[in-house]
Protein backbone atom coordinates (compact mmCIF):
# COMPACT_ATOMS: atom_id res chain seq x y z
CA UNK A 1 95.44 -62.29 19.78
CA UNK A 2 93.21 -65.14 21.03
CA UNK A 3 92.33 -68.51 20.21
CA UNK A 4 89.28 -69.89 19.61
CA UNK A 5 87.03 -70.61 22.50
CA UNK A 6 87.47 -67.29 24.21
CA UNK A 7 84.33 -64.98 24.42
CA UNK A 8 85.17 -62.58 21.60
CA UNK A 9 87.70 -62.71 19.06
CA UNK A 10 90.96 -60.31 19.48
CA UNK A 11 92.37 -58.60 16.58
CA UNK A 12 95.16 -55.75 16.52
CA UNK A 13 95.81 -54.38 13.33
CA UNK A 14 98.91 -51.20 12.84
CA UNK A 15 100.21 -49.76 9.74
CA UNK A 16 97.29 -47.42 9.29
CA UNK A 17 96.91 -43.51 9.28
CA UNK A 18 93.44 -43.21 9.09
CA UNK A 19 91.85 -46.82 9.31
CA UNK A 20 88.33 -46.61 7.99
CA UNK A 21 86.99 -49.83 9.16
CA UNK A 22 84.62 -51.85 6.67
CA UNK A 23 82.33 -55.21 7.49
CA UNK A 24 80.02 -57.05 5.52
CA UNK A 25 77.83 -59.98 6.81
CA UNK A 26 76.07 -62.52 4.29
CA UNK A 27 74.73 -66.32 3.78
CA UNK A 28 74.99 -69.37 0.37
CA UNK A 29 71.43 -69.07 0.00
CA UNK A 30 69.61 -72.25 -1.35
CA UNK A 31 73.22 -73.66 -2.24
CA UNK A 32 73.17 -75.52 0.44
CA UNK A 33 70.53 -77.42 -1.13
CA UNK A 34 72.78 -78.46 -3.45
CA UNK A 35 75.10 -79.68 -1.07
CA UNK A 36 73.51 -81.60 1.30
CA UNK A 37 71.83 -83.21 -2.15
CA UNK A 38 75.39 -84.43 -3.23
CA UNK A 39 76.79 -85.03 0.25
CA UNK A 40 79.43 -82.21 -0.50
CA UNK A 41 80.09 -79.95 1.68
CA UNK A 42 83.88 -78.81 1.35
CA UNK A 43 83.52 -75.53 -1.09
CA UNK A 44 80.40 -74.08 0.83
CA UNK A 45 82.79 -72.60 3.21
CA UNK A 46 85.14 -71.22 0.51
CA UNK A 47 81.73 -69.90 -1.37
CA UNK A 48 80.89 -67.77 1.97
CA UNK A 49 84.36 -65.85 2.36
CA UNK A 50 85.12 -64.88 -1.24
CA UNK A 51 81.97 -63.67 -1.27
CA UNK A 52 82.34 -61.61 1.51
CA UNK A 53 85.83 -61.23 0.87
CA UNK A 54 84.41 -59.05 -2.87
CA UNK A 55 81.56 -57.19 -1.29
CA UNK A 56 84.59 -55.65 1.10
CA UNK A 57 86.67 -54.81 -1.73
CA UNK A 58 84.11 -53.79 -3.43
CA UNK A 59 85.11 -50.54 -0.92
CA UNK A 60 89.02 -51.14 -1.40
CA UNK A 61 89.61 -52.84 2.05
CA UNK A 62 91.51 -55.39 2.91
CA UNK A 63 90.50 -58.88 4.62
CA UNK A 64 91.29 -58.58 8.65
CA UNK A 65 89.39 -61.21 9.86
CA UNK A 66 86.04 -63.05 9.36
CA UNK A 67 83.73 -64.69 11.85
CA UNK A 68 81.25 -67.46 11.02
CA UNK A 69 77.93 -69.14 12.08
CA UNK A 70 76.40 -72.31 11.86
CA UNK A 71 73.10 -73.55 12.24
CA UNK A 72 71.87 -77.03 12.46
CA UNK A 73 69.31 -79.84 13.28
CA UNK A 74 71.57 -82.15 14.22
CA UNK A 75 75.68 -82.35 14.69
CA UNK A 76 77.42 -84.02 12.14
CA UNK A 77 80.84 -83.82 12.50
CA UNK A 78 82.16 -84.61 9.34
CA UNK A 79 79.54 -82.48 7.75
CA UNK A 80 81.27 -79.09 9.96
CA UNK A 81 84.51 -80.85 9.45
CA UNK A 82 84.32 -80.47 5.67
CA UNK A 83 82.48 -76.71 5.82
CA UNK A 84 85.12 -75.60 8.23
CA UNK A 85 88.32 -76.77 6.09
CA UNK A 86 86.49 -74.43 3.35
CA UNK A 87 86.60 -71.91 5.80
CA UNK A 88 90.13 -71.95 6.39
CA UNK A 89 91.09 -72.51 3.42
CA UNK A 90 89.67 -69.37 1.70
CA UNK A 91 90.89 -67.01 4.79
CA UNK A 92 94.35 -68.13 4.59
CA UNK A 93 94.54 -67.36 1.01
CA UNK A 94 93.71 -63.69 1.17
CA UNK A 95 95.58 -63.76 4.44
CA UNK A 96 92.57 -63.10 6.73
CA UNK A 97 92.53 -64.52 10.34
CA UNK A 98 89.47 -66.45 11.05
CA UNK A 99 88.95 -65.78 14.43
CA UNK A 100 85.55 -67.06 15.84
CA UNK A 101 82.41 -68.25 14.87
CA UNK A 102 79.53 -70.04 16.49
CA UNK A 103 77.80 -73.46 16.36
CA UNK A 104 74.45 -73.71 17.20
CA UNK A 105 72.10 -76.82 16.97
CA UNK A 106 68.61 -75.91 16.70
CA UNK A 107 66.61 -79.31 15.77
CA UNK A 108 63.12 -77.14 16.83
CA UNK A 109 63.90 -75.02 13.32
CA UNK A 110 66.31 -77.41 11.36
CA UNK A 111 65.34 -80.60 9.88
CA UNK A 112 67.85 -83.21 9.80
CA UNK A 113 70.86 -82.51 8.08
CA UNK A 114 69.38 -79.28 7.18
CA UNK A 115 72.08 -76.31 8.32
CA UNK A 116 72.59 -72.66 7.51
CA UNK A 117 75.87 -70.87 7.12
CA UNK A 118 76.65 -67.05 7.51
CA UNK A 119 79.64 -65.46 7.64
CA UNK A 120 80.77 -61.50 9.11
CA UNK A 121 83.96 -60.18 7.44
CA UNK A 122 86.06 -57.19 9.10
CA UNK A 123 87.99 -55.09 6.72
CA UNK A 124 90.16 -51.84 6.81
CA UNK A 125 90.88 -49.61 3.92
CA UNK A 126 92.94 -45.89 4.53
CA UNK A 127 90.64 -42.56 4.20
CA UNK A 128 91.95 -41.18 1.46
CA UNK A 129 92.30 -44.51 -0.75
CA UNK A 130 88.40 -45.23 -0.16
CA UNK A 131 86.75 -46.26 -3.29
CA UNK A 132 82.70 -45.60 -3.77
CA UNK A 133 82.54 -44.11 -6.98
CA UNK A 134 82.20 -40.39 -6.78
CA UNK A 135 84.70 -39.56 -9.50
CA UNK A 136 83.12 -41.84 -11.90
CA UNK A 137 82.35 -39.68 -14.54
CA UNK A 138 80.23 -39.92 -18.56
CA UNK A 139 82.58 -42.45 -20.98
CA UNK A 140 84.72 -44.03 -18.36
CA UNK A 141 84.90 -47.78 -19.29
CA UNK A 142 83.46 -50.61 -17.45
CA UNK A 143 85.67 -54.12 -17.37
CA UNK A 144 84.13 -57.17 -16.81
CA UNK A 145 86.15 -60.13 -15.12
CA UNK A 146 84.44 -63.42 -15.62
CA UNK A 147 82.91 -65.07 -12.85
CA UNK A 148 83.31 -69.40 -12.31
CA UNK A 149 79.64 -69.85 -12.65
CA UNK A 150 76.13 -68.90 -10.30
CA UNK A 151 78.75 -68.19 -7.71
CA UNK A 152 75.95 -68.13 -4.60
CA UNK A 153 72.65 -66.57 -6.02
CA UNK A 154 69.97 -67.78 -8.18
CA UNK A 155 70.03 -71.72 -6.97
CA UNK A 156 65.63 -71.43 -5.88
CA UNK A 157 64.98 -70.40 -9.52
CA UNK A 158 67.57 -72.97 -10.46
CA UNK A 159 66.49 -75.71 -7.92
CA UNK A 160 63.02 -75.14 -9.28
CA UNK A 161 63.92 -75.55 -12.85
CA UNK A 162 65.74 -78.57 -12.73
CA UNK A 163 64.83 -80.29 -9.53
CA UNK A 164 67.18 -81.01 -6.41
CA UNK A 165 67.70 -84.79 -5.85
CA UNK A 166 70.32 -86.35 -6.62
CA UNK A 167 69.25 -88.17 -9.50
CA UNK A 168 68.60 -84.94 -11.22
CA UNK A 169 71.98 -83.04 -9.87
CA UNK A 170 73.99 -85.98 -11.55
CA UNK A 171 72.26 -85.21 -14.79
CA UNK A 172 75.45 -84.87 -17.47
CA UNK A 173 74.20 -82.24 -19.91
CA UNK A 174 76.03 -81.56 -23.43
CA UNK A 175 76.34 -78.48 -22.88
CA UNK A 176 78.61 -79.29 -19.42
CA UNK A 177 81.71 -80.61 -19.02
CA UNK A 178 80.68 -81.44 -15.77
CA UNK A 179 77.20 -83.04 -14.03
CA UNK A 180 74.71 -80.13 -13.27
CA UNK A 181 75.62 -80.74 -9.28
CA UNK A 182 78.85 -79.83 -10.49
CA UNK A 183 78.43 -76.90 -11.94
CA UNK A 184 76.05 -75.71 -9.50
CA UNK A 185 78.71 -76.41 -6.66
CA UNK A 186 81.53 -74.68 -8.51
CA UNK A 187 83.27 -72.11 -5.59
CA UNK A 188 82.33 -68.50 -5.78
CA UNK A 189 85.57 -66.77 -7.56
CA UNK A 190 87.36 -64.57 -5.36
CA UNK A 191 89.23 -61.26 -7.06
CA UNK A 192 91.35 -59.72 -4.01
CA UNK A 193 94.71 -60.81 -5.34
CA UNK A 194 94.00 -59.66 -8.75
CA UNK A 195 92.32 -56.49 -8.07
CA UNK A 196 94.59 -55.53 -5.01
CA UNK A 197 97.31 -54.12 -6.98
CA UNK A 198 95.57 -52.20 -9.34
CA UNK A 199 92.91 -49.78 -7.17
CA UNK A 200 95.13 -46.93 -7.57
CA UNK A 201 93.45 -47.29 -11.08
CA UNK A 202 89.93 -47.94 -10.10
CA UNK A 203 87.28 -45.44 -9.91
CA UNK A 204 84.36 -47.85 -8.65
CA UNK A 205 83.47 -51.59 -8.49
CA UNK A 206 80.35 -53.58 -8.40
CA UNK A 207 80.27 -56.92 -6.75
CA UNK A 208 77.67 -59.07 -9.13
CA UNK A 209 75.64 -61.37 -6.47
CA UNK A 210 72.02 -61.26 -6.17
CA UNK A 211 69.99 -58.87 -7.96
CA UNK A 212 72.51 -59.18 -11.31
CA UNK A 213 74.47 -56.48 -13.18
CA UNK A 214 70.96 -54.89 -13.65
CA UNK A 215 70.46 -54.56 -9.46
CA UNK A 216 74.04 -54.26 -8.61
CA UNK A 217 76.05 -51.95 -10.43
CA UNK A 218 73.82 -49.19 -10.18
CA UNK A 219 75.10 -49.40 -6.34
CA UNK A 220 78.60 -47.43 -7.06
CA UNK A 221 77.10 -44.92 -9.74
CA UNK A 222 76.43 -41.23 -9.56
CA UNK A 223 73.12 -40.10 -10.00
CA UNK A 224 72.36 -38.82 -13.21
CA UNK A 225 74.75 -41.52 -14.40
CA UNK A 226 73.57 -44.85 -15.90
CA UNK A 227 75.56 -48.54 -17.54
CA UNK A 228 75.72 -49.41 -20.75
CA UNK A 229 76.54 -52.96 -21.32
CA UNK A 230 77.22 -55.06 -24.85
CA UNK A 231 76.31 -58.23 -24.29
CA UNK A 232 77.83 -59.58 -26.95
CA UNK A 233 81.46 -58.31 -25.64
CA UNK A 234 81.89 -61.60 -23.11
CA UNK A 235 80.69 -64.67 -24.19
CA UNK A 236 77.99 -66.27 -21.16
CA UNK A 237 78.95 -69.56 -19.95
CA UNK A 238 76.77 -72.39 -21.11
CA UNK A 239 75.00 -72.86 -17.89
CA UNK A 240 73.48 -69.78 -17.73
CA UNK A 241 72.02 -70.49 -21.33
CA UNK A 242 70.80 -74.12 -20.27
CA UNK A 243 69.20 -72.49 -17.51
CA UNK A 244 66.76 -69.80 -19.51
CA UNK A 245 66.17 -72.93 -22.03
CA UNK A 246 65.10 -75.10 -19.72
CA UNK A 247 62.97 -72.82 -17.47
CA UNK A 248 61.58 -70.60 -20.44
CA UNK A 249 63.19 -67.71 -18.47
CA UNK A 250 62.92 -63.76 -19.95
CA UNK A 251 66.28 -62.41 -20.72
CA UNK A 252 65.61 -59.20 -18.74
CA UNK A 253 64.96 -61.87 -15.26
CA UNK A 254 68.17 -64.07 -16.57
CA UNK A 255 70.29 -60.40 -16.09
CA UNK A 256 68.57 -59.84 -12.82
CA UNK A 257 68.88 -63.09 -11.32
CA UNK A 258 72.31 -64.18 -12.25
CA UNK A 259 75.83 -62.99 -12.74
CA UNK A 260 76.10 -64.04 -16.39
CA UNK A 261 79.17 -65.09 -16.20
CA UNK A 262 80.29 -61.36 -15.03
CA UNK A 263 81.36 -61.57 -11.41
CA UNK A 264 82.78 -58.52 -10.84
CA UNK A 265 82.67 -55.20 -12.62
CA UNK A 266 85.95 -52.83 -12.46
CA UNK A 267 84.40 -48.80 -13.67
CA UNK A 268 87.59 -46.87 -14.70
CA UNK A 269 88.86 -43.89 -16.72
CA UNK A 270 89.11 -44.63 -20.74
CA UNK A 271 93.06 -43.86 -20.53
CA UNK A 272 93.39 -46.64 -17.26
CA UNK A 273 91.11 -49.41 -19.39
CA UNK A 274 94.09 -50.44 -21.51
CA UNK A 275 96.69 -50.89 -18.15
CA UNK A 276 93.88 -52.57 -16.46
CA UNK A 277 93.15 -55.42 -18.97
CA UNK A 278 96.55 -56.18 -20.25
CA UNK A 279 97.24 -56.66 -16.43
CA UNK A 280 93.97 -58.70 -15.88
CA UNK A 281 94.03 -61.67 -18.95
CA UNK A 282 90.30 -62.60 -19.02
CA UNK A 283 88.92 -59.02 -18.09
CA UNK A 284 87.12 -57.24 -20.99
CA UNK A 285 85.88 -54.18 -21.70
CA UNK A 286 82.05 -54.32 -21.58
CA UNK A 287 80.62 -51.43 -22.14
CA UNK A 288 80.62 -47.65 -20.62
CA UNK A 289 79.03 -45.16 -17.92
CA UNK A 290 76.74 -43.15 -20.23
CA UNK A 291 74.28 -40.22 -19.13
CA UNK A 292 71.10 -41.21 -17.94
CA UNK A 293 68.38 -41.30 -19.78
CA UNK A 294 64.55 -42.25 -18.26
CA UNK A 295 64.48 -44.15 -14.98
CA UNK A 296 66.90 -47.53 -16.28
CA UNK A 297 70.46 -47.18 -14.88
CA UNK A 298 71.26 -50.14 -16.91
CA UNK A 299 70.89 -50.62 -20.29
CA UNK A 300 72.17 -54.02 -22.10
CA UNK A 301 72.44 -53.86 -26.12
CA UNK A 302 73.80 -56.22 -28.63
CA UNK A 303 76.42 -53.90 -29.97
């Protein structure tokens, strides 16, 4: 209802019976390492509203609008230029107004080109069509949909391993079809459009960002309750496997650090798995809600 400049952003939504109103708030991380290294700075933006645009429906809401904020040492236009086209960008394709944000230069805490990005997401989902979990129940099936790399966590353990200058980010490994920088830079996957039309069938969802499947997915389940995941029932991309190679890392820290190439899990009944994954193409089922047994909530075997 306003444009930008104003003092606070305007937003009238209607439709709704009982509009339960749901906002999230969160940051790239050390991603932005990664970009200023490579001088690219055109998919951080779309990296910060998928993943705020998940953790929302994560709740089954719907995008309203998102506010961001940007901190710096020093203005460089074409540097917001680029972050703010990202911006735009990934609102207008889940039809979310981006309706404010603020700019502030700060050269007393930023160094140079240094910046940090944050964005606030507003979203509304009805009462009754809330989803949290409480009905998920012993043998309901848990679908995996593939994520398009580290989406925005695990870049200081990764940054650490192999180094952030350029020379090192334009490293072309065999295992990559692309230069590490590449990979690394790769936009976080967004899964409203897909996953809109098919909550009616969902019982709970896990949005798999920092802290891995073994930190997040314990989030949506019922006490008492606990995930048990095959590994071998997705394949993990190769970058996640150059990564524990090349920084000697434990399998147990690889699951709690990263995504592994799971960015979102999908918790139904065992009679709604089929629907689900004939209408989502690279979803897989991945393993089941099983009692809980000792203090893990998330076991990973095998088979």
């Amino acid at each position: 209802m306003t444009d930008l400049g104003f003092f606070g952003g305007l937003f009238e939504f209607k439709g709704f019976q009982q509009p339960v109103l749901v906002s999230s708030v969160d940051g790239v991380g050390t991603k932005l390492k990664v970009a200023l290294a490579l001088a690219k700075h055109d998919t951080i933006g779309i990296d910060l509203v998928n993943h705020c645009v998940n953790d929302i429906l994560a709740g089954g809401a719907e995008p309203l609008f998102f506010l961001d904020y940007i901190a710096m040492g020093k203005l460089v236009p074409q540097q917001i230029e680029s972050i703010a086209k990202g911006l735009a960008q990934a609102c207008r394709e889940v039809g979310c107004a981006l309706i404010g944000g603020e700019t502030a230069m700060m050269p007393g805490l930023y160094a140079g080109e240094d910046y940090d990005l944050v964005g606030f997401i507003v979203g509304v989902v009805e009462k009754e069509k809330i989803i949290m979990g409480k009905t998920i129940a012993v043998g309901d099936t848990i679908i995996g949909l593939p994520s398009s790399g580290l989406h925005t966590n695990g870049y200081s353990l990764v940054r650490k391993i192999f180094g952030e200058t350029l020379s090192a980010l334009n490293v072309h490994f065999p295992e990559l079809d692309l230069t590490l920088g590449e990979e690394l830079l790769k936009p976080h996957r967004c899964y409203y459009h897909q996953l809109k039309p098919l909550l009616p069938l969902i019982k709970g969802m896990a949005h798999i960002t920092g802290g891995g499947l073994i930190g997040n997915v314990p989030r949506v389940l019922p006490q008492g309750m606990a995930a048990r995941f095959k590994s071998q029932a997705w394949t993990v991309p190769p970058i996640f496997q150059l990564i524990q190679q090349r920084g000697t890392v434990a399998q147990n820290e690889m699951y709690r650090v990263f995504n592994m190439g799971i960015g979102m899990v999908v918790i139904c009944s065992p009679e709604n798995a089929g629907q689900l994954t004939e209408a989502l193409p690279e979803a897989k089922a991945i393993g089941e809600v099983v009692k809980q047994k000792g203090k893990a909530r998330v076991v990973i075997t095998k088979k």
